[in-house]
Protein backbone atom coordinates (compact mmCIF):
# COMPACT_ATOMS: atom_id res chain seq x y z
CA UNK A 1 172.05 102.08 107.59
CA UNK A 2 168.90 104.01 108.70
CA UNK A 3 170.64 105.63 111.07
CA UNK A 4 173.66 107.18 108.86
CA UNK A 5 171.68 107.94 105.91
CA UNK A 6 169.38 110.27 107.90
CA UNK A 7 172.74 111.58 109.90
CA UNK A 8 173.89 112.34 105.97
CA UNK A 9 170.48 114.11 105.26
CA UNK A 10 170.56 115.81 108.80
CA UNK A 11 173.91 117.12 107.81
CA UNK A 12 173.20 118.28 104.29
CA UNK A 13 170.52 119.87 105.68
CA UNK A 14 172.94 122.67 107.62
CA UNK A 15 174.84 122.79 104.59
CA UNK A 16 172.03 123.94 102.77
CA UNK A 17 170.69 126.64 105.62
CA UNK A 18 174.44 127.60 106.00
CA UNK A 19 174.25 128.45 102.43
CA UNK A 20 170.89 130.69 102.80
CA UNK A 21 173.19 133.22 105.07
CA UNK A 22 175.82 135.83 103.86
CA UNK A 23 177.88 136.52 101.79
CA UNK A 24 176.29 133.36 100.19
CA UNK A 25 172.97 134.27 100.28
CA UNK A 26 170.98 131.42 98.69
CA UNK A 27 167.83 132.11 100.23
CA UNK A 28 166.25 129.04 98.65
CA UNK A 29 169.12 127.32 100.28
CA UNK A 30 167.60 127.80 103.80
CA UNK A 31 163.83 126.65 102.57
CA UNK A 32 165.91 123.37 101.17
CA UNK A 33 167.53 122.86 104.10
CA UNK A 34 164.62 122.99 106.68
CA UNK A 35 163.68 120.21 104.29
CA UNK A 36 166.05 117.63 104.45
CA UNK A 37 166.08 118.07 108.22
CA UNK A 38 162.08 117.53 108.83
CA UNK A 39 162.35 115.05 105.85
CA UNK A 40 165.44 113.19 108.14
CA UNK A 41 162.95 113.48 111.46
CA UNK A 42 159.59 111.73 109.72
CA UNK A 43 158.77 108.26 109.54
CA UNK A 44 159.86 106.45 106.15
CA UNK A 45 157.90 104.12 104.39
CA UNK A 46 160.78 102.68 101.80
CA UNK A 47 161.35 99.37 102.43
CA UNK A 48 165.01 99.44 102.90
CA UNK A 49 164.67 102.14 105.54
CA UNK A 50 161.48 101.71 106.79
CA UNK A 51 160.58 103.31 110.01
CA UNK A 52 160.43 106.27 112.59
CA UNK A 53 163.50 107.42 114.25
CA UNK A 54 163.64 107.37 118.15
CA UNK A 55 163.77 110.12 119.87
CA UNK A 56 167.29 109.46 120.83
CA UNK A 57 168.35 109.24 117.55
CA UNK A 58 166.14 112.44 116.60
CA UNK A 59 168.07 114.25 118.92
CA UNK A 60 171.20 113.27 117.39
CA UNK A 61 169.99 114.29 113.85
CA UNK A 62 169.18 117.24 115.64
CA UNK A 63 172.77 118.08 116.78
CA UNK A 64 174.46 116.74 113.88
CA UNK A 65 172.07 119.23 111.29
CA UNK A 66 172.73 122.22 114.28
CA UNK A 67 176.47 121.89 114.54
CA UNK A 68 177.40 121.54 110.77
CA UNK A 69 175.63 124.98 110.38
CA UNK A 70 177.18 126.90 113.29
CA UNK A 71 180.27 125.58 111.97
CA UNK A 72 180.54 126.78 108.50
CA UNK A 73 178.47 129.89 109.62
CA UNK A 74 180.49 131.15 112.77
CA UNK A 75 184.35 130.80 112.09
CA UNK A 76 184.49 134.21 112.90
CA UNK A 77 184.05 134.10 116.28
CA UNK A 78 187.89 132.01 116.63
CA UNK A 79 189.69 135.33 114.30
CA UNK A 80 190.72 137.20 117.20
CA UNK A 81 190.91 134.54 120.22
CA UNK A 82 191.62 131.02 118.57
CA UNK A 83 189.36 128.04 117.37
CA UNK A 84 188.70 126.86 121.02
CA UNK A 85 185.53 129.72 121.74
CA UNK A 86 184.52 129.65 118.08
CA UNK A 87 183.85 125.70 118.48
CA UNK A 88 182.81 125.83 121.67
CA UNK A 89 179.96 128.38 121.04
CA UNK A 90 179.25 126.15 117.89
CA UNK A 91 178.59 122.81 120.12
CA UNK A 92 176.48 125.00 122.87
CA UNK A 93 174.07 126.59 120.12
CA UNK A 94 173.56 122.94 118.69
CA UNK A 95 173.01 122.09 122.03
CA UNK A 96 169.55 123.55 121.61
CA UNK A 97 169.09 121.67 118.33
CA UNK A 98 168.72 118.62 120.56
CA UNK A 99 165.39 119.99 121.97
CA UNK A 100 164.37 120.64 117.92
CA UNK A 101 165.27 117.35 116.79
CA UNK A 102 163.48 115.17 119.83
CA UNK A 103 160.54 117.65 119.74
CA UNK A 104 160.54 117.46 115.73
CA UNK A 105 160.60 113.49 116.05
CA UNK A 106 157.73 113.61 117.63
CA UNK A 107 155.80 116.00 116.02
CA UNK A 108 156.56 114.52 112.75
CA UNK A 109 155.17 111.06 114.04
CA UNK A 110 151.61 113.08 113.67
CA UNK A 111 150.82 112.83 110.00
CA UNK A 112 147.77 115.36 109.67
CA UNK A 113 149.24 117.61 112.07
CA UNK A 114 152.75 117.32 112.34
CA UNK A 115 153.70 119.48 109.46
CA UNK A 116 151.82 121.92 110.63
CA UNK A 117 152.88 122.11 114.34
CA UNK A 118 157.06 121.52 113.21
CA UNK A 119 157.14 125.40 112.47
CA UNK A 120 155.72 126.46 115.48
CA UNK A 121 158.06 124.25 117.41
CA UNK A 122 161.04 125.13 115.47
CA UNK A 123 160.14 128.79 116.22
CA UNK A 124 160.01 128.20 119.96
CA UNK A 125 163.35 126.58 119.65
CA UNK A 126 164.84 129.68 118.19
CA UNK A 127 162.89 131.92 120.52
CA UNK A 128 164.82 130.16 123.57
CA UNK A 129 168.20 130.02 121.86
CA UNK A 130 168.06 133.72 120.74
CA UNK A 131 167.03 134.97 124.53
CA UNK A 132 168.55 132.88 126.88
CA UNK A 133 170.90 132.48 128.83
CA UNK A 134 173.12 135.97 128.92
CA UNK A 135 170.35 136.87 126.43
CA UNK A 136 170.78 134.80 123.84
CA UNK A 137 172.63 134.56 120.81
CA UNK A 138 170.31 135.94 118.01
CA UNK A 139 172.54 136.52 114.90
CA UNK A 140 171.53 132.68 113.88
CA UNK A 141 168.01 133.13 113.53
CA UNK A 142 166.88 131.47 110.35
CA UNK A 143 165.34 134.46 109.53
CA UNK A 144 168.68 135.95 108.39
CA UNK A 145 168.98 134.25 105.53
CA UNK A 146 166.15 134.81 103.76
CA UNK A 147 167.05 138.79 103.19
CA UNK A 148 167.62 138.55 99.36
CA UNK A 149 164.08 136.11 99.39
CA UNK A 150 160.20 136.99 98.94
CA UNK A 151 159.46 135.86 102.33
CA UNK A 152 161.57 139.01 103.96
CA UNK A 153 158.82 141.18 103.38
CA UNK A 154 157.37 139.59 106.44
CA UNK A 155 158.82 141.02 108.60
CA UNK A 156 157.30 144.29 107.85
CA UNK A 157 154.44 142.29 109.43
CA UNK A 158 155.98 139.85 112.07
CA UNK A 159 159.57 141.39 111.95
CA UNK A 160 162.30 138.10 111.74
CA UNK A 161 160.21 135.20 113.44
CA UNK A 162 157.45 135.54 111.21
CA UNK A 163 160.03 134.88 108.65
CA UNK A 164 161.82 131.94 110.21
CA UNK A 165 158.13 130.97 110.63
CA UNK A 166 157.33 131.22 107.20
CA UNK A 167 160.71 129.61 105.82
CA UNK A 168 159.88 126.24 108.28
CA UNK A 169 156.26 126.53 106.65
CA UNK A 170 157.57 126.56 103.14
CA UNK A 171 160.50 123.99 104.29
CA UNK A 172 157.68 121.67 105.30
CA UNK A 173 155.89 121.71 102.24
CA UNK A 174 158.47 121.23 100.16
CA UNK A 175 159.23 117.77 102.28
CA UNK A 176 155.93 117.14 102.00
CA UNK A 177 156.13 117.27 98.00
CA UNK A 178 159.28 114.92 97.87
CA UNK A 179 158.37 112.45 100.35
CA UNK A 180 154.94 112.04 101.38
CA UNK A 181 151.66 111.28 99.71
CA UNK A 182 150.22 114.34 100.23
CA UNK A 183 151.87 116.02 97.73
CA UNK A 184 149.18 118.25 96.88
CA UNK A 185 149.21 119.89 100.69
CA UNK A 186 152.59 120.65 100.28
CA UNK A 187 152.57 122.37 97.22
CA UNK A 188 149.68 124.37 98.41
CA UNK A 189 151.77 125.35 101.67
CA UNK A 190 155.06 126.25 99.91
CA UNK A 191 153.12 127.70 97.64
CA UNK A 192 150.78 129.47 99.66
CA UNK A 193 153.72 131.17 101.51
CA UNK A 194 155.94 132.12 99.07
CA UNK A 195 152.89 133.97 97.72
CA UNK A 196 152.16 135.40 101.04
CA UNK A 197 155.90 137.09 101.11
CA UNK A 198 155.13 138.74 97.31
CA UNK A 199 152.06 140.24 98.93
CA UNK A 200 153.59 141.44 102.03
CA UNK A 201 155.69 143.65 99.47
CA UNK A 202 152.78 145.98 99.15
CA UNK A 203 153.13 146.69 102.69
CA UNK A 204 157.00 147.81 102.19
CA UNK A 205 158.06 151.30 102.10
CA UNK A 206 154.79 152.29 100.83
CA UNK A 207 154.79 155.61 98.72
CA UNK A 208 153.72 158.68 100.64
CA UNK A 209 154.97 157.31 103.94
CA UNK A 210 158.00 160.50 104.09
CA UNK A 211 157.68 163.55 103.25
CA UNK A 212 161.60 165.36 104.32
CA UNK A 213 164.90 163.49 104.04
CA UNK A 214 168.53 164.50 105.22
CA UNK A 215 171.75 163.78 103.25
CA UNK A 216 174.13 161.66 105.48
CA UNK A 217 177.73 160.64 105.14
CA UNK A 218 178.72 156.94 106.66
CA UNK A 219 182.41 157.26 107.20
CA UNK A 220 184.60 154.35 107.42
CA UNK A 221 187.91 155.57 107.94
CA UNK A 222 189.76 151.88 108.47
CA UNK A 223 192.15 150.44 110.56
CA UNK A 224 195.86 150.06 110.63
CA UNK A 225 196.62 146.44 111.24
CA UNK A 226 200.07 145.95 112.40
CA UNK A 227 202.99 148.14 113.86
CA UNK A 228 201.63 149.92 116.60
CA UNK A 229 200.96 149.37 120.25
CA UNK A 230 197.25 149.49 121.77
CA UNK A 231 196.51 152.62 122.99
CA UNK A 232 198.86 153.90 119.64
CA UNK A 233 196.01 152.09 117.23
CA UNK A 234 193.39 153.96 119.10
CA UNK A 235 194.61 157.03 118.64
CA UNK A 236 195.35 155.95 114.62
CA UNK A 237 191.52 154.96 114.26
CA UNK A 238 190.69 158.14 115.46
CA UNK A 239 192.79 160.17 113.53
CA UNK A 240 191.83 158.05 110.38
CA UNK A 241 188.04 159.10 111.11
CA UNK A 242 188.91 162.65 111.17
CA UNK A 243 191.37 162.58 108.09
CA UNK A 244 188.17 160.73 106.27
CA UNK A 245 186.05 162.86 107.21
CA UNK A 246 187.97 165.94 105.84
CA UNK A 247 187.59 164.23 102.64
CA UNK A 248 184.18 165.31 102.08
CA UNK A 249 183.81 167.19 98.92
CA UNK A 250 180.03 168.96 99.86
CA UNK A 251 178.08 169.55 103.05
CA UNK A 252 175.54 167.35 104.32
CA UNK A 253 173.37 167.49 107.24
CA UNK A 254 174.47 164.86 109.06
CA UNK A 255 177.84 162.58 109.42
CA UNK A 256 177.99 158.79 111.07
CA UNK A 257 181.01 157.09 112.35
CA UNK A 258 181.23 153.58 113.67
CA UNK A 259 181.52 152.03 117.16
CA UNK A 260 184.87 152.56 118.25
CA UNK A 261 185.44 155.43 116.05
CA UNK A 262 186.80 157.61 119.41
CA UNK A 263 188.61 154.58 121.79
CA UNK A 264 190.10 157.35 123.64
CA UNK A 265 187.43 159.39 125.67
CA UNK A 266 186.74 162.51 124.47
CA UNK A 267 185.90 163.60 128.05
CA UNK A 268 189.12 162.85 129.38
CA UNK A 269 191.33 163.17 126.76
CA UNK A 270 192.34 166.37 125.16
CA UNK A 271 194.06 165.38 122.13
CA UNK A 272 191.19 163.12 121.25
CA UNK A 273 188.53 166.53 121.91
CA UNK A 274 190.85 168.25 119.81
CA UNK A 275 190.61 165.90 116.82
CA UNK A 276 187.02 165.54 117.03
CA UNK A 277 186.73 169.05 117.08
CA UNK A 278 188.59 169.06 114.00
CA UNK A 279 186.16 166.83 112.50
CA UNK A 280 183.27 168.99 113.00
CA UNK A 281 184.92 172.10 111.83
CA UNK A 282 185.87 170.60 108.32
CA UNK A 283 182.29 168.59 108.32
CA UNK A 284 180.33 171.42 109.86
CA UNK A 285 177.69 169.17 110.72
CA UNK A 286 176.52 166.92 113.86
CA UNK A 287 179.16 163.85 114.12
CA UNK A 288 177.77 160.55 115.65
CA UNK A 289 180.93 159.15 117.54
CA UNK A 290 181.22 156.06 118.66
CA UNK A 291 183.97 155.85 122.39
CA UNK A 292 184.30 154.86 125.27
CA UNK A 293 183.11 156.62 128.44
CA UNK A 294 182.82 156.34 132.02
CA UNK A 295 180.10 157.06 134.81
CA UNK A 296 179.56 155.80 138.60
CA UNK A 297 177.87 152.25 137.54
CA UNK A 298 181.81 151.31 135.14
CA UNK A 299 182.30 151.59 131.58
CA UNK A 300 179.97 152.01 128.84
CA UNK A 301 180.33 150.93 125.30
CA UNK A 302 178.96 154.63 123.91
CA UNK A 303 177.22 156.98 120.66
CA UNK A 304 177.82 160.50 121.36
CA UNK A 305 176.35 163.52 119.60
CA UNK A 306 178.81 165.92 118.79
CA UNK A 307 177.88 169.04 117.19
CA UNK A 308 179.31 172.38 115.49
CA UNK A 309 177.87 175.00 117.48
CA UNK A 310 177.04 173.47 120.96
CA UNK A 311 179.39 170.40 121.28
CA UNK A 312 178.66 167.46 123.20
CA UNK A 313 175.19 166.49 122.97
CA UNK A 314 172.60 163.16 122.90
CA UNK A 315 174.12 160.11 123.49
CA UNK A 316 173.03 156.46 123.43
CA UNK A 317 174.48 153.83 125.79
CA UNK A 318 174.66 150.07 124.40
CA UNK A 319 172.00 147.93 126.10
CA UNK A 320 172.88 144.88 124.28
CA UNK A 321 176.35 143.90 124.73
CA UNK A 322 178.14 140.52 123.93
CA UNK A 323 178.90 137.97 126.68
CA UNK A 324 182.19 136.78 126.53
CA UNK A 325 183.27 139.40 124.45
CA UNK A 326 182.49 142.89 125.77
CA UNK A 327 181.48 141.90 129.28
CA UNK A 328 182.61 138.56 130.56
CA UNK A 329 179.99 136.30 132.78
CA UNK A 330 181.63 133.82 135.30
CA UNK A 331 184.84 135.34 134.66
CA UNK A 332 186.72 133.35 137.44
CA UNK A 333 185.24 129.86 136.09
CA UNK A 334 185.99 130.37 132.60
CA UNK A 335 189.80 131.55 133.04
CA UNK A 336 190.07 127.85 134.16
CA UNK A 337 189.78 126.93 130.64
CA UNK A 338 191.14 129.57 128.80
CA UNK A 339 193.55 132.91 129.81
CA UNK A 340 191.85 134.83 126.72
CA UNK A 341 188.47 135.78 129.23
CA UNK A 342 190.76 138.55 130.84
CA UNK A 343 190.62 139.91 127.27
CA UNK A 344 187.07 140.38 127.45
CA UNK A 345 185.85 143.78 128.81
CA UNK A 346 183.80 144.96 131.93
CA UNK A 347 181.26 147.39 130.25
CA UNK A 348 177.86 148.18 131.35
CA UNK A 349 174.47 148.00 129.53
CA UNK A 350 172.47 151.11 129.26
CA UNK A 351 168.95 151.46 129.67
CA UNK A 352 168.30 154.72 127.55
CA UNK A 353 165.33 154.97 124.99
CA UNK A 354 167.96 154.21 121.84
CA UNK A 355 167.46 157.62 120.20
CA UNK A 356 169.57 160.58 119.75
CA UNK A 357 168.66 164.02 118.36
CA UNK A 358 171.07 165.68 116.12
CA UNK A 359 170.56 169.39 114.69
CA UNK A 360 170.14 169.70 110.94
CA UNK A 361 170.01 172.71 110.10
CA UNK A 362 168.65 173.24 106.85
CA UNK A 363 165.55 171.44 108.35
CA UNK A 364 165.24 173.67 111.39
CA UNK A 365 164.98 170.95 114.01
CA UNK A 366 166.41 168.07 115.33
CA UNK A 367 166.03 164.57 113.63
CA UNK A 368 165.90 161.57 115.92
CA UNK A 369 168.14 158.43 115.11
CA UNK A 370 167.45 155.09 116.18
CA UNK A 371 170.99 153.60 116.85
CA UNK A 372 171.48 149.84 117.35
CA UNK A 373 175.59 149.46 118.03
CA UNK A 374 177.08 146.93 116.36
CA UNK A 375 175.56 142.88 118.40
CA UNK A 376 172.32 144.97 119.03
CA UNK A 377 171.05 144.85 115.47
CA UNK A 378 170.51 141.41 115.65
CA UNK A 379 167.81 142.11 118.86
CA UNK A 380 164.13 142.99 118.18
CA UNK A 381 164.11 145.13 121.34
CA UNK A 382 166.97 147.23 120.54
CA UNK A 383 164.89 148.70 116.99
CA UNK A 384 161.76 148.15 118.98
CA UNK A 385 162.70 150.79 121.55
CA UNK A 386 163.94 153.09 118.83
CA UNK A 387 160.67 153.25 116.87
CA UNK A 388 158.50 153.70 119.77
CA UNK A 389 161.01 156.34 120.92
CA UNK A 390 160.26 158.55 117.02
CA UNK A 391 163.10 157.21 115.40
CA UNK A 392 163.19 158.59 111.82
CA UNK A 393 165.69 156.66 110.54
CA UNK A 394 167.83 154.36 111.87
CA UNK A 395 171.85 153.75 112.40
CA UNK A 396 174.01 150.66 112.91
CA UNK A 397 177.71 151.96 114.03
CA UNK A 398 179.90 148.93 114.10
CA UNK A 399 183.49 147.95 114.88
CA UNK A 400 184.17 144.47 112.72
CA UNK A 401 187.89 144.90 112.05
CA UNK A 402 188.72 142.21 114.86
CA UNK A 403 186.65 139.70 112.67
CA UNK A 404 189.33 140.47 109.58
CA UNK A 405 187.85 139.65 106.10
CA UNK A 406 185.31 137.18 107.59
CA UNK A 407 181.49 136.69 106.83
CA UNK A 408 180.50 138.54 110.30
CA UNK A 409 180.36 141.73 108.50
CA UNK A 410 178.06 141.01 105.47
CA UNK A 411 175.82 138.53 107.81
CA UNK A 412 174.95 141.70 110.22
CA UNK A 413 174.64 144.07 106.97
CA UNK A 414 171.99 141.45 106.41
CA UNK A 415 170.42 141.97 109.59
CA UNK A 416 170.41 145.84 108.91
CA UNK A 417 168.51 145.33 105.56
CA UNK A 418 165.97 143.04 107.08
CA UNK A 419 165.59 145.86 110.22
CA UNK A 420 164.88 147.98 107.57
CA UNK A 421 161.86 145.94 106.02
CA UNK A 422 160.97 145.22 109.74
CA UNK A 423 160.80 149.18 110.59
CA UNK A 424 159.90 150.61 107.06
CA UNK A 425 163.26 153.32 107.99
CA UNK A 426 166.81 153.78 105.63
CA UNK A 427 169.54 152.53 107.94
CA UNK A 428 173.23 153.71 107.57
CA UNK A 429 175.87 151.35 108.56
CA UNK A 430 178.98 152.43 109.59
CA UNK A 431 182.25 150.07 110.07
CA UNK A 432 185.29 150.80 111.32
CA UNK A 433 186.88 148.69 109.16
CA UNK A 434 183.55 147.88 106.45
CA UNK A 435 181.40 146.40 105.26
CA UNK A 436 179.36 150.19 105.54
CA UNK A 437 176.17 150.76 103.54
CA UNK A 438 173.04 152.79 103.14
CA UNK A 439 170.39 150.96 102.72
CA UNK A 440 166.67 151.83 101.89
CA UNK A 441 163.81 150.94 103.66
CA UNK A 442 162.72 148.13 101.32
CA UNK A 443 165.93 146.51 102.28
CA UNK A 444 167.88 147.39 98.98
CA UNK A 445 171.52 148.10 99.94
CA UNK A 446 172.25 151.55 97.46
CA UNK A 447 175.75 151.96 98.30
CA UNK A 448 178.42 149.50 100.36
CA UNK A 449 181.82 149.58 100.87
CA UNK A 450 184.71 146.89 100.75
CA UNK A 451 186.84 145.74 103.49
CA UNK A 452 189.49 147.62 104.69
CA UNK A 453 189.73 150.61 103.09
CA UNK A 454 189.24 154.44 103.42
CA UNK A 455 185.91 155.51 102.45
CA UNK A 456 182.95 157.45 102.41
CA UNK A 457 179.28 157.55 101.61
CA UNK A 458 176.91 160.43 100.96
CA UNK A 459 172.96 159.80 100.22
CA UNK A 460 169.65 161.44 100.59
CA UNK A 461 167.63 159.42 102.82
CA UNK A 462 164.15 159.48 103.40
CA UNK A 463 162.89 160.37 107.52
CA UNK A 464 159.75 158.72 108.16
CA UNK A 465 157.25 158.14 111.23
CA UNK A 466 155.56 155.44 110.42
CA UNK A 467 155.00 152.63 112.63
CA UNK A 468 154.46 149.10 111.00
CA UNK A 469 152.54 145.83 112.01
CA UNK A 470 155.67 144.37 113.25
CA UNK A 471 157.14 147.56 115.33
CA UNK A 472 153.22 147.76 117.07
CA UNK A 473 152.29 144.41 117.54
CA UNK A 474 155.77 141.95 116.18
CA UNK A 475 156.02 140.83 119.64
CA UNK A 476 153.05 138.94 119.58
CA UNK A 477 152.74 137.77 116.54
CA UNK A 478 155.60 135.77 117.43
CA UNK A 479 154.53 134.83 121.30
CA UNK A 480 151.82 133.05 119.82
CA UNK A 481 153.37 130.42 118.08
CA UNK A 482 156.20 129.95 120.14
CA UNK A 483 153.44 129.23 122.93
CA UNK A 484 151.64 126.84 119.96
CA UNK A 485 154.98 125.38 119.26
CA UNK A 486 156.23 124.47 122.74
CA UNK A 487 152.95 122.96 123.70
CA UNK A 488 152.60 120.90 120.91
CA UNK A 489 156.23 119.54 121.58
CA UNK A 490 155.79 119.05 124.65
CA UNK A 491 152.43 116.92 124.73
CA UNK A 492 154.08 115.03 121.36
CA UNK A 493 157.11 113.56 123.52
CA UNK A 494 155.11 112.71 126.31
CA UNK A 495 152.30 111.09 124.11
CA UNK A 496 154.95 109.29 122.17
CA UNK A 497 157.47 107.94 124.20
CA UNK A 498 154.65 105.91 125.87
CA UNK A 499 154.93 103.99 123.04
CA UNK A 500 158.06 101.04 123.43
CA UNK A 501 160.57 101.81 120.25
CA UNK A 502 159.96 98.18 119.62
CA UNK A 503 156.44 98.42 119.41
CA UNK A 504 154.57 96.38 116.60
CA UNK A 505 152.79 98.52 113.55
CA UNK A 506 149.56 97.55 115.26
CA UNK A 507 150.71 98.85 118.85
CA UNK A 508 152.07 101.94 116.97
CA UNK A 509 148.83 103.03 115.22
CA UNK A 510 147.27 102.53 118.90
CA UNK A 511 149.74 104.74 119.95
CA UNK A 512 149.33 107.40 117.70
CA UNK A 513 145.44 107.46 117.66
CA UNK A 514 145.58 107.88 121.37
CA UNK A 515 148.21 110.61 120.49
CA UNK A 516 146.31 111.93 118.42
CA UNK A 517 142.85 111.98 120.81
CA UNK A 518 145.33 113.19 123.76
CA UNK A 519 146.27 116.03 121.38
């Protein structure tokens, strides 16, 4: 009975972080959530259920709160190649959850300390899941779902894992408040942090922080979904871009498409130069076009600069490209399994600075754009590189229209907004097939568009050099716990599972004084 009724907390527990993520976007959802899994991990003192889990069975609640969250969050993934990746990459991220829950267990068996080691822990957790192997998967950071929340104004500070961080913290103390007799502490903590996020505000998009800005256009010129052969929908995508982009009523300085705007290289193709060329001629500004090109090390997944007066310009190569998906690892191992691998493409990372200039020419110079295509929003290093490189504002070209009318589109806009926050810059997203927006660089999303449709967006955005805590110094502020949190987990399972699960309350408290002296 123990057993399942922390299983049923462990569970509810996903539900509720599930629900802190887009399109739902209950960021007190995610703080809930973190609850009822530390709350599932800790030792009980209600009669009926009295007592500490193993650290088998913590590893199990684990899993079970891991894998009911990838679940509801990543259905996605199966749109375009079936159920069996979509599940699999579900099981293999709650894989790590095993390490959380048995390191959690542990931790938890501390009473002083434990609730204030768990975050740390649960950060270093995350920090291996969202870098390793193939370099991680990092569009499940907890962080994510706190973008509509107080606490994302952290990551002006500590970019996402100081959010994550502060979402376990508040997590904790709530836990703390329903379950444990120091009910004061954890109002103090969730307290304490939600308080710290309202603060951190200040420190977003500051006035005085730009002085010029540049009118943009995000075109989304949509997909045809049915009827026509491969290289035939190319070629439509492409000419939908350009027809779009004839649809603007005024100039502006500068014009965005998405990834995969141009499938058919420019370079080698002269009906696709010809349309592009069209494109600038009725824009009459620089076009950022997302294709497909090719160079002596294979393929590259590529943003091209393409402008008015001197053509092909700046381009930015994507460094951070999706494993199984646009490159395929262990390709000969996995077709055993399934034939869909040989649908997964060969490209290349590239290794450029992620900036590209583009000419504006009421402004007299060029204006450097950070871009981060598409998977590489959801990596530090890819807005990182773009700031230290003078990004002025920043651009997320994406091709979702394989994902249909899934949540993978609004859960990366979400990522976009919180880069935002994280790099004080306006970010334009353009979609082939939506969601597009503009956000500002307090995260507010001033103009979106649906899914699937024709459309365009025009806005004055700020340009701005400004480099925050979290772009200077965001990589250590979240080394340091991460080294906090895997030391303390590691010294609380081998302290603790010296002591027999069948131990006597006496031999426990022996246990977990020597514990706590070891620690």
């Amino acid at each position: 009975m123990r057993l399942l009724l922390r299983l049923l907390i462990a569970a509810g527990g996903g539900l509720f972080v599930y629900a802190s993520y887009e399109p739902v976007g209950w960021f007190w959802a995610g703080i809930v959530g973190i609850a009822l899994f530390y709350i599932c991990l800790c030792p009980w003192s209600w009669r009926p259920v009295a007592g500490s889990p193993t650290i088998a069975q913590g590893m199990l609640l684990g899993f079970t709160h891991g894998l009911v969250q990838y679940l509801l969050m990543l259905p996605w993934i199966g749109e375009f190649v079936g159920n069996l990746p979509y599940l699999a990459l579900s099981v293999v991220l709650a894989l790590y959850a095993l390490a959380t829950g048995a390191g959690g267990t542990a931790i938890a068996r501390w009473r002083t300390w434990g609730p204030y080691l768990f975050p740390p822990f649960y950060l270093s957790v995350e920090y291996l899941r969202s870098h390793w192997p193939f370099g991680g998967f990092a569009w499940v950071r907890l962080a994510w779902g706190q973008i509509d929340g107080p606490l994302a104004n952290l990551a002006a500070i500590g970019g996402p894992a100081l959010v994550t961080l502060a979402t376990v913290f508040a997590g904790v103390g709530l836990a703390m408040v329903l379950v444990s007799r120091r009910r004061v502490a954890g109002a103090l903590t969730t307290g304490a942090v939600l308080l710290s996020g309202l603060v951190a505000s200040l420190y977003v998009d500051r006035p005085g922080t730009s002085s010029e800005s540049v009118e943009v256009a995000a075109i989304q010129g949509n997909v045809p979904r049915m009827g026509l052969d491969f290289n035939a929908q190319r070629r439509a995508v492409l000419a939908n871009h350009v027809r779009e982009t004839a649809t603007l009523d005024h100039p502006v300085d500068l014009v965005i498409w998405p990834e995969n705007s141009s499938d058919v290289n420019p370079f080698t193709d002269v009906e696709a130069s010809v349309l592009i060329n069209q494109a600038l001629e009725s824009a009459q500004a620089p076009i950022l076009v997302g294709t497909i090109t090719q160079d002596e090390i294979g393929p590259r997944n590529t943003m091209v600069v393409f402008d008015p007066e001197s053509g092909a310009g700046d381009f930015h190569n994507k460094k951070f490209l999706q494993p199984f998906g646009e490159y395929m690892p262990f390709r000969e191992f996995f077709r055993i399994f399934s034939s869909y691998v040989d649908q997964a493409g060969n490209f290349q990372p590239g290794d450029g600075t992620g900036v590209v200039g583009m000419n504006v020419a009421r402004l007299g110079r060029e204006v450097s754009v950070g871009i981060q295509t598409c998977y590489e929003v959801a990596f530090d290093a890819a807005g990182r590189s773009a700031i230290a490189n003078g990004a002025e504002f920043l651009a997320t070209p994406s091709n979702n229209a394989t994902f249909g009318f899934t949540d993978m589109t609004h859960q990366q806009v979400a990522m976009s907004r919180m880069r935002a926050i994280e790099f004080d810059r306006a970010v334009v997203v353009a979609a082939t097939s939506g969601v597009s927006a503009i956000i500002a660089p307090d995260g507010t999303v001033d103009q979106s568009t649906s899914i699937f449709e024709a459309a365009t967006l025009t806005q004055e955005i700020p340009l701005k050099q400004t480099v925050t805590l979290a772009a200077r110094s965001g990589f250590y502020v979240e080394l340091l716990p991460v080294i906090i949190g895997a030391v303390s987990g590691i010294i609380a399972l081998w302290a603790h599972t010296r002591v027999p699960a069948g131990a006597s309350p006496t031999q426990k408290r022996k246990g977990s004084g020597a514990s706590r002296r070891r620690a």
